[in-house]
Protein backbone atom coordinates (compact mmCIF):
# COMPACT_ATOMS: atom_id res chain seq x y z
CA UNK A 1 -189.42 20.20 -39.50
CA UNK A 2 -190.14 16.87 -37.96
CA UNK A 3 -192.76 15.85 -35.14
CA UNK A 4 -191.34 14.54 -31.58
CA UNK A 5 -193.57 12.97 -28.84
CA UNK A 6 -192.82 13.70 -25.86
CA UNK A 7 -193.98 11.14 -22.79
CA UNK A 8 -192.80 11.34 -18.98
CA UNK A 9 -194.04 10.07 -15.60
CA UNK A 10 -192.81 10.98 -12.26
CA UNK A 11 -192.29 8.70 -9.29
CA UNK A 12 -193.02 11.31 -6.92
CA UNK A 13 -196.14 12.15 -5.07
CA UNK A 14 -196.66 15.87 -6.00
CA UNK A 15 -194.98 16.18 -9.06
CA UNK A 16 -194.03 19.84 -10.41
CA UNK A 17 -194.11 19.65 -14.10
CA UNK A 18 -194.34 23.69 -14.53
CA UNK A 19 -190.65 24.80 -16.04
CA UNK A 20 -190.79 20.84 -18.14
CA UNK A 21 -194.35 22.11 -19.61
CA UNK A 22 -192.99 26.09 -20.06
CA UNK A 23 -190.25 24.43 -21.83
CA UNK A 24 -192.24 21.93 -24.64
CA UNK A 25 -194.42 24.77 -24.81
CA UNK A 26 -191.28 26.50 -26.39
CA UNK A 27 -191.30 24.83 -29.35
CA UNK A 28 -192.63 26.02 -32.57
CA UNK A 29 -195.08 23.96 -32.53
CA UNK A 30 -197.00 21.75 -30.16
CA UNK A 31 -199.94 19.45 -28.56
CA UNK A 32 -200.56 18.01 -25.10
CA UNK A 33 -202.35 14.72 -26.42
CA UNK A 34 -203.03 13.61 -23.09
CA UNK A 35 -201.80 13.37 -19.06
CA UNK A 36 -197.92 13.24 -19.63
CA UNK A 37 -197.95 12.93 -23.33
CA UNK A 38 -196.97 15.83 -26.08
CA UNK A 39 -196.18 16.16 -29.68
CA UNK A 40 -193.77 19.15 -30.52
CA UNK A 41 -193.05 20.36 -33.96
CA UNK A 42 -189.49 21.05 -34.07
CA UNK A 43 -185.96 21.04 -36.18
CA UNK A 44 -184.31 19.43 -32.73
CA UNK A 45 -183.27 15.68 -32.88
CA UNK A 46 -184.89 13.75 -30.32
CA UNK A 47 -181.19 13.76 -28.72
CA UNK A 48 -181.69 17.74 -28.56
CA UNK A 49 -184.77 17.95 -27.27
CA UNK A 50 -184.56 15.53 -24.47
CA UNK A 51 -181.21 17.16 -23.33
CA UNK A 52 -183.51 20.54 -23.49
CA UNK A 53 -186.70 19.29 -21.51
CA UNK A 54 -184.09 17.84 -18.63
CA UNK A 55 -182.08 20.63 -18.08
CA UNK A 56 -185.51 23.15 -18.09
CA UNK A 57 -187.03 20.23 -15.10
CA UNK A 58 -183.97 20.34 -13.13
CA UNK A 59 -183.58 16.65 -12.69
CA UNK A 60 -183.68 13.48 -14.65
CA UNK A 61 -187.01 11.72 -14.80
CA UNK A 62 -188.44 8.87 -16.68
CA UNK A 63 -188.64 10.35 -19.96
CA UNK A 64 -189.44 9.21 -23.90
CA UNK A 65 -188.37 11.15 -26.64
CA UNK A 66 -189.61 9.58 -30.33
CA UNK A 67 -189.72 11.00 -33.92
CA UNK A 68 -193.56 10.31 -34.81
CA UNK A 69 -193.04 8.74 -38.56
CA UNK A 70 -195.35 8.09 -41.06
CA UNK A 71 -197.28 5.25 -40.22
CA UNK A 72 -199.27 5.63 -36.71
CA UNK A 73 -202.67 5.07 -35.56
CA UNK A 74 -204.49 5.76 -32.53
CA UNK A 75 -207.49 6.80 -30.73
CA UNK A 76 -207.75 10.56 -30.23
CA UNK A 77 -209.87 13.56 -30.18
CA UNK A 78 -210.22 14.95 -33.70
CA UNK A 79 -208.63 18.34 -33.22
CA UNK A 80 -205.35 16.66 -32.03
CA UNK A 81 -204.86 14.51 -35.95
CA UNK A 82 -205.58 17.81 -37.14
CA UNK A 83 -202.90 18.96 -35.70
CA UNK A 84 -201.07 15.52 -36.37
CA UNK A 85 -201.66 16.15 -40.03
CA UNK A 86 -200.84 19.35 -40.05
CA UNK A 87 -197.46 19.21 -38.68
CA UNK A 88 -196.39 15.08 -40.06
CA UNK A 89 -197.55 15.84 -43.34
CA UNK A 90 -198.56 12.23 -44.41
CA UNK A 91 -202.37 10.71 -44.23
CA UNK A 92 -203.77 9.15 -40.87
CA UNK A 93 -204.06 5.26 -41.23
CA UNK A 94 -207.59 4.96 -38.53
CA UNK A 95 -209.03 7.87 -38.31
CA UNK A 96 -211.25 7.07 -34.70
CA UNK A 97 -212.18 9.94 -32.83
């Protein structure tokens, strides 16, 4: 199983985001980090699971799709590398909460 983070931002004023979200939330895993940022725990390529979250949203929208790999770092809440090391499997370079 590999990890996938998910970002996206909408140009429009009152964004509807409720089928995109239904649809990460699909996965066998995930996290909403933060705002328009996720981490899913799929067997999907990032290929697959882009193609996925734009058909479920109905349009095309400025969206990211990355394999999270072994080396990352960042500042987050402690239940979310929890679940970061849960699900990559590999040890947390900065731990910062």
């Amino acid at each position: 199983m590999r990890v996938l983070l998910i970002s996206y931002e909408s140009k429009a004023t009152r964004p509807d985001y409720g089928k995109l979200t239904a649809e990460i939330k699909r996965s066998p895993g995930w996290l909403h980090v933060h705002g328009h940022t996720w981490m899913i725990a799929t067997e999907e390529t990032a290929a697959e699971t882009r193609a996925r979250l734009v058909i479920a949203h109905g349009r095309i929208l400025p969206l990211l799709v990355i394999e999270v790999a072994r080396h990352f770092d960042g500042l987050l809440r402690r239940t979310a590398w929890d679940w970061v090391r849960e699900h990559v499997k590999s040890r947390v370079v900065a731990l910062r909460d």
